[in-house]
C-alpha atoms as a PDB file:
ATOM      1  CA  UNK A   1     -70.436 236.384  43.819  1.00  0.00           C
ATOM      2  CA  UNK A   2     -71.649 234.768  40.408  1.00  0.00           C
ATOM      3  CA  UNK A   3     -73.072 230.969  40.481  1.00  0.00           C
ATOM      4  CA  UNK A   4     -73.680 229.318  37.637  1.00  0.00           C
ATOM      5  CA  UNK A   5     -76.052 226.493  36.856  1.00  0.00           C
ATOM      6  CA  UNK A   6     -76.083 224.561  34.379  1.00  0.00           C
ATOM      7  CA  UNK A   7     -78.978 222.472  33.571  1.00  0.00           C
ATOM      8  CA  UNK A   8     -80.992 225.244  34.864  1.00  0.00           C
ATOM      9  CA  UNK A   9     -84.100 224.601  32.966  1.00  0.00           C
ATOM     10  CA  UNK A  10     -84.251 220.951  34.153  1.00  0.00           C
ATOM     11  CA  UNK A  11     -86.156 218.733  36.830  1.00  0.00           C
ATOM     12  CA  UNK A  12     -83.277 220.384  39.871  1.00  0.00           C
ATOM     13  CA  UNK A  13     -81.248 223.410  38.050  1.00  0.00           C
ATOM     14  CA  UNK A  14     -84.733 225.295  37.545  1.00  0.00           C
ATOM     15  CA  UNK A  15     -85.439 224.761  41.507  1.00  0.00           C
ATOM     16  CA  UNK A  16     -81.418 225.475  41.978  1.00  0.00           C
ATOM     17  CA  UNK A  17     -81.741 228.933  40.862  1.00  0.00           C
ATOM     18  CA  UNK A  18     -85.080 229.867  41.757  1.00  0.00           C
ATOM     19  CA  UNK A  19     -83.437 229.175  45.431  1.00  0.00           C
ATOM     20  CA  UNK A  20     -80.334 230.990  44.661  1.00  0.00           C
ATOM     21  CA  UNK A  21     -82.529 234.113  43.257  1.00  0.00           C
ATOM     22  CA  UNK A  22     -84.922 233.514  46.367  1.00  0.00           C
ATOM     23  CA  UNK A  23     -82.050 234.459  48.253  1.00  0.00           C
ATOM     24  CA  UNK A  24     -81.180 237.385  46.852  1.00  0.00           C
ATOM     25  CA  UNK A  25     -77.671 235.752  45.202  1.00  0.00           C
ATOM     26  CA  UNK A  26     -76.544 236.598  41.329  1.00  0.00           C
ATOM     27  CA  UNK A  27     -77.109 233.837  39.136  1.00  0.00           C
ATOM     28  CA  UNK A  28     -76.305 232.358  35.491  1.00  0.00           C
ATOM     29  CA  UNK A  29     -78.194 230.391  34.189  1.00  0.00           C
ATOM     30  CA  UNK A  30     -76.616 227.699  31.371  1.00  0.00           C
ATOM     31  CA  UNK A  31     -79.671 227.056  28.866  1.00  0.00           C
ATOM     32  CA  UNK A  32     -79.554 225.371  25.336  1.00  0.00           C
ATOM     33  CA  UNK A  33     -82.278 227.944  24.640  1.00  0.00           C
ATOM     34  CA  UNK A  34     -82.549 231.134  26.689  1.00  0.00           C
ATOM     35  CA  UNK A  35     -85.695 232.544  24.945  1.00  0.00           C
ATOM     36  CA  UNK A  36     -87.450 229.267  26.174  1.00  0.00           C
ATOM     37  CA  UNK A  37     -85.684 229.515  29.627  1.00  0.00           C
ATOM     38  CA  UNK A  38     -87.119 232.922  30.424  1.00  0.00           C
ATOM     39  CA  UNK A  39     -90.599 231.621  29.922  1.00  0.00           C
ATOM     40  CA  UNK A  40     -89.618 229.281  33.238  1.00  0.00           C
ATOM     41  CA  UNK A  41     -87.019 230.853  35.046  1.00  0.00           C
ATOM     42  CA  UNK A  42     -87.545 234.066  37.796  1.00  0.00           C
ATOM     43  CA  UNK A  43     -86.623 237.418  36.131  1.00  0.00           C
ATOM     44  CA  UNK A  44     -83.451 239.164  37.171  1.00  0.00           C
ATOM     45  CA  UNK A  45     -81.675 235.448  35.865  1.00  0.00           C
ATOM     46  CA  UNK A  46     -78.440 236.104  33.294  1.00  0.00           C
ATOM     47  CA  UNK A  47     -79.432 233.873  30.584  1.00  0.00           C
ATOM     48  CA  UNK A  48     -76.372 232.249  28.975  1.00  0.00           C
ATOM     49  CA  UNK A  49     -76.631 229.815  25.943  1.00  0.00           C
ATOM     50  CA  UNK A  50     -74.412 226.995  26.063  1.00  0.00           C
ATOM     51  CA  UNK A  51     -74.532 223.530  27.208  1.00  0.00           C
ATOM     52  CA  UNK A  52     -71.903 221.631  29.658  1.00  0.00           C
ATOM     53  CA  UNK A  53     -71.721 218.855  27.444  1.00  0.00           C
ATOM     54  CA  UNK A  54     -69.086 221.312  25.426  1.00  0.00           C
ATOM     55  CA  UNK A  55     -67.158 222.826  28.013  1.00  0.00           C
ATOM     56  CA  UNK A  56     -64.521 224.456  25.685  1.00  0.00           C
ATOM     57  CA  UNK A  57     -67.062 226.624  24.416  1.00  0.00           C
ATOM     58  CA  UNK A  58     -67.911 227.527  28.260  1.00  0.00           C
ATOM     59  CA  UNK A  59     -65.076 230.453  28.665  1.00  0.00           C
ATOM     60  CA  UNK A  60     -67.487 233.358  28.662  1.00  0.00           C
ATOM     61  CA  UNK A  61     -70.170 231.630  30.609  1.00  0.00           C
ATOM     62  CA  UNK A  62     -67.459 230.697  33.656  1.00  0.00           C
ATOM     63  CA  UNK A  63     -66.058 234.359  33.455  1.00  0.00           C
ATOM     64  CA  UNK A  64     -66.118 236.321  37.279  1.00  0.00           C
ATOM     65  CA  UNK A  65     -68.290 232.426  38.574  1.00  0.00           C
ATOM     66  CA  UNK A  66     -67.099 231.664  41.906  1.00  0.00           C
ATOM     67  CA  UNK A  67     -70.000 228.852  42.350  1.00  0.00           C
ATOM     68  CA  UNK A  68     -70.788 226.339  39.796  1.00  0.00           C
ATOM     69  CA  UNK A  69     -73.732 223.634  40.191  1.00  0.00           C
ATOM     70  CA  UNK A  70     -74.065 220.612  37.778  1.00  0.00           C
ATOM     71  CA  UNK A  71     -76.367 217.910  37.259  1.00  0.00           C
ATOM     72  CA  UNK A  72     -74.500 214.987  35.790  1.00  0.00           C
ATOM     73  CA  UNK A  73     -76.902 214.111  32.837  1.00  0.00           C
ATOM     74  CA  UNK A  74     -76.460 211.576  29.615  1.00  0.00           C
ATOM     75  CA  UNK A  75     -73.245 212.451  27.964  1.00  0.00           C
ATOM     76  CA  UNK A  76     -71.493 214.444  30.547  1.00  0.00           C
ATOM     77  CA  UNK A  77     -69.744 211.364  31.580  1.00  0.00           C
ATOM     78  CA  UNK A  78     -67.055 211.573  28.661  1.00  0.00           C
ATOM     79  CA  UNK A  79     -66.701 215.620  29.168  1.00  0.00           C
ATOM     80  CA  UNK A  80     -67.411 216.202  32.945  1.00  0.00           C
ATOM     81  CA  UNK A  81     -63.903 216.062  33.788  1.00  0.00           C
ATOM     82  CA  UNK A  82     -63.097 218.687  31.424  1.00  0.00           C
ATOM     83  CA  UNK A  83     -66.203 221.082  32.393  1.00  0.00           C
ATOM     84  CA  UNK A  84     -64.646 221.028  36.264  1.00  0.00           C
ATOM     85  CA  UNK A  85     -61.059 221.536  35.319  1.00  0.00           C
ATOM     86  CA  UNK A  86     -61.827 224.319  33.418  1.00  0.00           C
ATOM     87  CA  UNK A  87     -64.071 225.925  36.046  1.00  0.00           C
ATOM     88  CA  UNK A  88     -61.713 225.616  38.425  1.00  0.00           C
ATOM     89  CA  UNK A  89     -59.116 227.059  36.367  1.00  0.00           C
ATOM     90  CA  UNK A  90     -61.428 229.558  35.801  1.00  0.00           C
ATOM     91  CA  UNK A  91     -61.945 230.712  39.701  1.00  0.00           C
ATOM     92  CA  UNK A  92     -65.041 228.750  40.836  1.00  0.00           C
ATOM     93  CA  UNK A  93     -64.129 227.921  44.477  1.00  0.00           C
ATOM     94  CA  UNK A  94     -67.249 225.631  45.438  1.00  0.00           C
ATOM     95  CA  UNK A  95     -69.180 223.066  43.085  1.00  0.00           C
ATOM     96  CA  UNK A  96     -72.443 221.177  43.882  1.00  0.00           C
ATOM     97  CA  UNK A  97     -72.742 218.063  41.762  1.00  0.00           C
ATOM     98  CA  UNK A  98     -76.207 216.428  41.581  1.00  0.00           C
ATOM     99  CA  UNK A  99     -74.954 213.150  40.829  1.00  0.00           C
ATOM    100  CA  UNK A 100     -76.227 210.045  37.888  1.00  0.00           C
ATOM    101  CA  UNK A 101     -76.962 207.148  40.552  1.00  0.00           C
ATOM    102  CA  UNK A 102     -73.213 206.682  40.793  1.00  0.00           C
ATOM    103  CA  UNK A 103     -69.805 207.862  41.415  1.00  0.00           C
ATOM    104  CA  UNK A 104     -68.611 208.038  37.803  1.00  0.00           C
ATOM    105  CA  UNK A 105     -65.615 210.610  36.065  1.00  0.00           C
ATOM    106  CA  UNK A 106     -67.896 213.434  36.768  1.00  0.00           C
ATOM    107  CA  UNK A 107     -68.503 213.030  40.589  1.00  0.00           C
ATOM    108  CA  UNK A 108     -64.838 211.831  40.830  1.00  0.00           C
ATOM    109  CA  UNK A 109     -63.470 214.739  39.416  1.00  0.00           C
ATOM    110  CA  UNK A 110     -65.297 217.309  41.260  1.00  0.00           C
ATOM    111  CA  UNK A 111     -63.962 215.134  44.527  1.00  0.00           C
ATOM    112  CA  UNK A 112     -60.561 215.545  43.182  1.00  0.00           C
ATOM    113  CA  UNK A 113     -60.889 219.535  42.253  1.00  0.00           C
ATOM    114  CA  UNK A 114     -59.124 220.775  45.144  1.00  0.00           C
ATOM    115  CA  UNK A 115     -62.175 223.355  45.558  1.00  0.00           C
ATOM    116  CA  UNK A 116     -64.944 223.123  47.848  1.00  0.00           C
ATOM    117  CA  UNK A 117     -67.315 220.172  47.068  1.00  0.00           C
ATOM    118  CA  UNK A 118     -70.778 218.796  48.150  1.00  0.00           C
ATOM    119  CA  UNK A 119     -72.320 215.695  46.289  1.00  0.00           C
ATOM    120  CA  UNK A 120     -76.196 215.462  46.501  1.00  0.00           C
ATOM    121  CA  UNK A 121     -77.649 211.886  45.701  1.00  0.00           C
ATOM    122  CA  UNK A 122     -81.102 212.016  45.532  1.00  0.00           C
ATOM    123  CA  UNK A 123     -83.542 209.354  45.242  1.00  0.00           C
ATOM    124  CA  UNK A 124     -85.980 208.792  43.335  1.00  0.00           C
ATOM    125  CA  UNK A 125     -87.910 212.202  41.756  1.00  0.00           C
ATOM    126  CA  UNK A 126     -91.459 212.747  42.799  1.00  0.00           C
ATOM    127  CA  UNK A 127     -91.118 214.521  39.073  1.00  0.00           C
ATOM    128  CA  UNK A 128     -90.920 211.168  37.829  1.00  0.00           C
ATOM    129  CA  UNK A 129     -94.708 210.262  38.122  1.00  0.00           C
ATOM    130  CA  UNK A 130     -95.403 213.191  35.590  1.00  0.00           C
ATOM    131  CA  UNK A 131     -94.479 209.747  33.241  1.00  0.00           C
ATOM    132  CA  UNK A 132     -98.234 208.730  34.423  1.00  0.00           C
ATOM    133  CA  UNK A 133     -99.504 211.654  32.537  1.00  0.00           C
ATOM    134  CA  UNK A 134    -100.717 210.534  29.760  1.00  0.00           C
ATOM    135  CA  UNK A 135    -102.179 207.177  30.463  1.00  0.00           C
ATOM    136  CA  UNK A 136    -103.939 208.458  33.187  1.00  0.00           C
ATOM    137  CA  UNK A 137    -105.778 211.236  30.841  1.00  0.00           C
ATOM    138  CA  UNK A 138    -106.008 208.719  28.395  1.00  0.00           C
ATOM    139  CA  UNK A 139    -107.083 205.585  29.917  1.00  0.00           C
ATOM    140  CA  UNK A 140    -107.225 206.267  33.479  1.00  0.00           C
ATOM    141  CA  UNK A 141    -104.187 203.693  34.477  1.00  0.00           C
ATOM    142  CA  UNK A 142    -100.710 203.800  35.373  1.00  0.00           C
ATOM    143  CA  UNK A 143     -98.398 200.430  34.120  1.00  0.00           C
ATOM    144  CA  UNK A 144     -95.414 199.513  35.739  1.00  0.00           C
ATOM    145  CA  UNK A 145     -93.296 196.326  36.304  1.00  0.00           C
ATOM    146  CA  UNK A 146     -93.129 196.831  39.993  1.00  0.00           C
ATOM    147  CA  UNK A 147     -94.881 197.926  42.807  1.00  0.00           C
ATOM    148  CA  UNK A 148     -91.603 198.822  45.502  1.00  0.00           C
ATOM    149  CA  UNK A 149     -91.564 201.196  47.740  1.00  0.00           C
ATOM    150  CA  UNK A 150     -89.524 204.098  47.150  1.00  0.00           C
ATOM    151  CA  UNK A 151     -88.662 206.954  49.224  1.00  0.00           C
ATOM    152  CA  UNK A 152     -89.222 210.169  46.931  1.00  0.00           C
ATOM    153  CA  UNK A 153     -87.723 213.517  47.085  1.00  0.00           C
ATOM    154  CA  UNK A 154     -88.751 216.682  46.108  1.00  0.00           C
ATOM    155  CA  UNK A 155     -87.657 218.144  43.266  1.00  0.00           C
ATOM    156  CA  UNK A 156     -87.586 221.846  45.135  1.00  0.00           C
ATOM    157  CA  UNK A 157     -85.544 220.255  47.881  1.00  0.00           C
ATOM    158  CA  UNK A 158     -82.712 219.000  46.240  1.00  0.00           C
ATOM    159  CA  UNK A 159     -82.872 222.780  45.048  1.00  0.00           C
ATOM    160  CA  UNK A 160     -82.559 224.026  48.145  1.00  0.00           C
ATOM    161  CA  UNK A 161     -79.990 221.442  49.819  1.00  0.00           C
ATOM    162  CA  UNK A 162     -77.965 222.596  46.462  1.00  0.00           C
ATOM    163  CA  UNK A 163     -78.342 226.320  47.446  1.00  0.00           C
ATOM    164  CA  UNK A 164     -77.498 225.805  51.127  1.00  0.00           C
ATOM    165  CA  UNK A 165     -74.584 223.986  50.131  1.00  0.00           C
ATOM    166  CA  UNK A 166     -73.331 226.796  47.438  1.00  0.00           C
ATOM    167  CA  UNK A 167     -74.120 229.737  50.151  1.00  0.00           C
ATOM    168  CA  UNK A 168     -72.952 228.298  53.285  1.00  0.00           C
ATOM    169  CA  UNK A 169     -70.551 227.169  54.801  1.00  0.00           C
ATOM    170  CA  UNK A 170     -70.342 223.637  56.406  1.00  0.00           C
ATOM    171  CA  UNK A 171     -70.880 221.272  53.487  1.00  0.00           C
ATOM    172  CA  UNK A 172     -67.435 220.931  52.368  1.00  0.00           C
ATOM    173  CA  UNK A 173     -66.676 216.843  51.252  1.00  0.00           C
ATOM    174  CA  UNK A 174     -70.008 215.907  51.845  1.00  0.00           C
ATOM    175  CA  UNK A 175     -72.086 213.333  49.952  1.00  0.00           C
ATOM    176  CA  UNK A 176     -75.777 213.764  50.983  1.00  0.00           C
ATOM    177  CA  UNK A 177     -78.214 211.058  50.284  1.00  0.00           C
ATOM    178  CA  UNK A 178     -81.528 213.113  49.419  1.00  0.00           C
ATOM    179  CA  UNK A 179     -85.375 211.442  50.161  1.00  0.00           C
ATOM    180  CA  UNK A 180     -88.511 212.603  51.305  1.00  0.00           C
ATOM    181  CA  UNK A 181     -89.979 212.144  54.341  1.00  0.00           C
ATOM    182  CA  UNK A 182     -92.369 208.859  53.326  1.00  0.00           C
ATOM    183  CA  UNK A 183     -91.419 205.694  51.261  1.00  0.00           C
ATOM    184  CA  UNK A 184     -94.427 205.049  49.186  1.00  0.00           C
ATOM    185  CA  UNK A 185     -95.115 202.433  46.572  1.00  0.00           C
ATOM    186  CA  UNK A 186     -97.004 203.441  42.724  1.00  0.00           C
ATOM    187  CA  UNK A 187     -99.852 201.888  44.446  1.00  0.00           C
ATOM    188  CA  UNK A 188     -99.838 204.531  47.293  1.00  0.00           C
ATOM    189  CA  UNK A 189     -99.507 207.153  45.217  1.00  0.00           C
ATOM    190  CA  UNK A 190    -101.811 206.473  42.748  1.00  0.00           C
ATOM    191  CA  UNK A 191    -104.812 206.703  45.243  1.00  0.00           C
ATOM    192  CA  UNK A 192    -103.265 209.599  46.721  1.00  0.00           C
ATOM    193  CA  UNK A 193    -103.303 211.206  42.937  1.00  0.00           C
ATOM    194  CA  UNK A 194    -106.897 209.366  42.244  1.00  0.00           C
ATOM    195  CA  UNK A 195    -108.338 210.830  45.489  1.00  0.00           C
ATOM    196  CA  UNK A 196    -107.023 214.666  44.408  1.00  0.00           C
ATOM    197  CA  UNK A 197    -107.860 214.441  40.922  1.00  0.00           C
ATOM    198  CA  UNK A 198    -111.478 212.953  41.698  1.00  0.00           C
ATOM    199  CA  UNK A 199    -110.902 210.166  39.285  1.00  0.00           C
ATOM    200  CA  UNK A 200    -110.427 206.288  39.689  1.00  0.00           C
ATOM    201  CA  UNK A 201    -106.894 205.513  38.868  1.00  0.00           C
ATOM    202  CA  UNK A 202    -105.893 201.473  37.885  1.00  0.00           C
ATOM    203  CA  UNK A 203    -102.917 200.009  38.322  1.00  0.00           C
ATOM    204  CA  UNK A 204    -102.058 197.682  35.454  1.00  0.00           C
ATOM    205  CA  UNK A 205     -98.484 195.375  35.759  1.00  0.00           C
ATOM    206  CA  UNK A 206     -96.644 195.328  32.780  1.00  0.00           C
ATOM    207  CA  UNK A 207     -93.329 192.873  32.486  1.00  0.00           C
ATOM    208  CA  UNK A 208     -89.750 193.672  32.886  1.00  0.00           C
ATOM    209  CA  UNK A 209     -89.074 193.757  29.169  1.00  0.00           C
ATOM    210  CA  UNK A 210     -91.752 195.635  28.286  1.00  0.00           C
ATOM    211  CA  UNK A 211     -90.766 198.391  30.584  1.00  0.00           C
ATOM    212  CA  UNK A 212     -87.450 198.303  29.524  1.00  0.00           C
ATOM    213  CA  UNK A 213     -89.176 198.602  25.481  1.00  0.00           C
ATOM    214  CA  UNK A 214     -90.484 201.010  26.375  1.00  0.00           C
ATOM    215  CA  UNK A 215     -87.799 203.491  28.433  1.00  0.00           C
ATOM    216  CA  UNK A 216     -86.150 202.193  25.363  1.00  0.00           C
ATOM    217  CA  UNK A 217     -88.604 203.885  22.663  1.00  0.00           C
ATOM    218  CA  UNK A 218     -87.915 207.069  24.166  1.00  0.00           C
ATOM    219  CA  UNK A 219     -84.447 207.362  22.653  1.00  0.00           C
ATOM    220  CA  UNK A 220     -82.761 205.746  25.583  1.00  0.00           C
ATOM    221  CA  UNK A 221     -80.051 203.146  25.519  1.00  0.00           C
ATOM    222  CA  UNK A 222     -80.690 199.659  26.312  1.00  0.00           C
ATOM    223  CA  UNK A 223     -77.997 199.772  28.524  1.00  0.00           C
ATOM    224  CA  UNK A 224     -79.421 202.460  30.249  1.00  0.00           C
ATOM    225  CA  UNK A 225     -83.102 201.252  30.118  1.00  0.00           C
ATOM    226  CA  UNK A 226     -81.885 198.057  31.712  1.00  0.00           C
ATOM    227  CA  UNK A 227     -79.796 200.102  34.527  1.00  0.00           C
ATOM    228  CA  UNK A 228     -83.235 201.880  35.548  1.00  0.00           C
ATOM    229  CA  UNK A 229     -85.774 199.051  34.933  1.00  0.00           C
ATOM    230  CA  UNK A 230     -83.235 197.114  37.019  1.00  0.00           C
ATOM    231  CA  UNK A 231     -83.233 199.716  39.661  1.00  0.00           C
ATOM    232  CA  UNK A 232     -86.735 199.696  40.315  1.00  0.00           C
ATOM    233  CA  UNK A 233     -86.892 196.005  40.696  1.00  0.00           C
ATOM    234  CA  UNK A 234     -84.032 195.313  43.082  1.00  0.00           C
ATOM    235  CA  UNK A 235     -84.545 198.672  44.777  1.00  0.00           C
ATOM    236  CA  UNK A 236     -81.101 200.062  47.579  1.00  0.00           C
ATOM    237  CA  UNK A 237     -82.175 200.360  50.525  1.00  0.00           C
ATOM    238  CA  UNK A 238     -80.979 203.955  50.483  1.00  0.00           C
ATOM    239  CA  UNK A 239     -83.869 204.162  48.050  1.00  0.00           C
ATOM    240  CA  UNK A 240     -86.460 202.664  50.077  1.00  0.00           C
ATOM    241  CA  UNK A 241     -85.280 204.455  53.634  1.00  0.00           C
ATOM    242  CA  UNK A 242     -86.435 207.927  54.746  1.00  0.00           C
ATOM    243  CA  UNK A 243     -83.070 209.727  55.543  1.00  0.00           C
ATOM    244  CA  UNK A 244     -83.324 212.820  57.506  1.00  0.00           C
ATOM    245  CA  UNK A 245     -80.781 214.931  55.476  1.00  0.00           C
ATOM    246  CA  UNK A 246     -82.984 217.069  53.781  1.00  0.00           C
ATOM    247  CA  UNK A 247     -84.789 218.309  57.062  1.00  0.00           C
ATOM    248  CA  UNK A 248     -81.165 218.417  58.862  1.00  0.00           C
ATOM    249  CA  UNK A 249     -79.950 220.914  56.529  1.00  0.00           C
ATOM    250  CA  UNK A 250     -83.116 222.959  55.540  1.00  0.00           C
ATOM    251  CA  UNK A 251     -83.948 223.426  59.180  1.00  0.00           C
ATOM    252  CA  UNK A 252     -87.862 222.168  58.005  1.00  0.00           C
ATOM    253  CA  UNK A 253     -89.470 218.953  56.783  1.00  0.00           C
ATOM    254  CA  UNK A 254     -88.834 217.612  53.422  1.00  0.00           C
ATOM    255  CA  UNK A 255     -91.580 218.463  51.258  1.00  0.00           C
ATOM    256  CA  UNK A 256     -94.600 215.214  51.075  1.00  0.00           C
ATOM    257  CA  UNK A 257     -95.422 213.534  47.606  1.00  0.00           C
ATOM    258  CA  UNK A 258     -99.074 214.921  48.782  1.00  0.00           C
ATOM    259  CA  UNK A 259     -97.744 218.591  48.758  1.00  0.00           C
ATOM    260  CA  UNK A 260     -96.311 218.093  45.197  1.00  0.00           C
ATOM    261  CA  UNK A 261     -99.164 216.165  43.688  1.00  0.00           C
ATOM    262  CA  UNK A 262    -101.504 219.597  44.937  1.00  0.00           C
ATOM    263  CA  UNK A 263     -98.550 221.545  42.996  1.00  0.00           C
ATOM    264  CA  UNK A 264     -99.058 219.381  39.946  1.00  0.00           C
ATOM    265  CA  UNK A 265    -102.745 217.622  39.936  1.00  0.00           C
ATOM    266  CA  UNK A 266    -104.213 219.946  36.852  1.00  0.00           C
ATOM    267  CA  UNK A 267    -101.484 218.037  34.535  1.00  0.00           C
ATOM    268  CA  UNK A 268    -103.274 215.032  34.947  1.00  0.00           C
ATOM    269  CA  UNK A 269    -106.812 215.963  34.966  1.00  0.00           C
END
């Protein structure tokens, strides 16, 4: 059987397939730019270019896919629906949906498919403190708003939940609320960081707004900036509580924010 990701060069769909390839399965691989996607992705990988924010142009990538995965990502919203109908007419039998923080037309749609269906909604990334980057090497200080806890997941385990769920059988309807096994605030893990990267670390408070400025200067809506500036300061407490998913369906503990800090430490040295 075929699965194909999409998103498969992002913060999940890269861990998604090198699961899925880990395991021996055939893959395609949905990339905006395969040349760039081979520098990241494990050999043996069809490279397909395409994006799933078009899904009419999708017909050759869903030919012979019996598994689909998607990440629900800015813009998808509007098209999503059209992405699973067409996959489904197309003969893919089981979909993994990484979800947006919500049930929106995407998730809904792949509940309504009449194919197989497992929802993963993860917490926050531990990917997401790669944003520290460049103060740290710059000024050595991280600013935030807010100084929550937050129960961070893996990036590699929502991977391999998402592979489990494609390959075996079991996960049918299920909506799996993804963390890792600690809640931590920036504090916390910005002495765990300053202790492996030998380096004192501050932690300087910056106000809502400015955060929101910010998220904002990136390119990203002020609707959406003030949806995740929000989130982080009236954390869920699905956000803030370990949840023993991840371990329940790997068969091993959820990876530690220490493990992926010794995975990632040179990037902000």
């Amino acid at each position: 059987m075929t699965t194909l990701v999409t998103g498969a060069t992002g913060n999940t769909g890269r861990h998604v397939v090198a699961e899925l390839v880990r395991r021996g399965e055939r893959v395609r691989a949905l990339t905006r730019d395969p040349g760039a996607a081979a520098q990241v992705l494990p050999g043996g990988v069809e490279l397909v270019a395409g994006t799933h924010t078009a899904p009419t142009t999708l017909g050759a990538a869903l030919e012979g896919v019996e598994r689909l995965h998607i990440t629900v990502t800015a813009g998808l919203a509007e098209v999503g629906p059209e992405l699973v109908r067409r996959a489904v007419d197309a003969g893919v039998r089981r979909i993994t949906v990484v979800w947006g923080g919500g049930v929106g037309p995407v998730e809904q749609a792949v509940a309504e498919s009449g194919v197989e269906w497992t929802r993963l909604e993860p917490q926050e990334f531990m990917s997401n403190t790669l944003t520290w980057v460049d103060s740290i090497r710059a000024d050595g200080e991280v600013r935030e708003p807010y100084d929550n806890l937050s129960a961070l997941v893996h990036e590699a385990d929502i991977g391999a939940v998402a592979a489990v769920a494609l390959l075996e059988d079991g996960h049918a309807g299920r909506a799996y609320n993804l963390t890792g096994p600690e809640s931590l605030t920036p504090t916390e893990r910005i002495a765990l960081l300053s202790k492996v990267i030998g380096r004192d670390i501050r932690f300087v408070r910056m106000t809502h707004e400015q955060a929101v400025e910010r998220l904002m200067s990136t390119g990203v809506s002020r609707a959406d900036a003030d949806y995740v500036i929000g989130w982080y300061a009236a954390p869920t407490p699905d956000s803030t509580t370990v949840d023993d998913t991840v371990p329940r369906v790997l068969g091993r503990p959820a990876r530690t924010f220490a493990q992926w800090v010794d995975e990632h430490a040179d990037r902000f040295r």
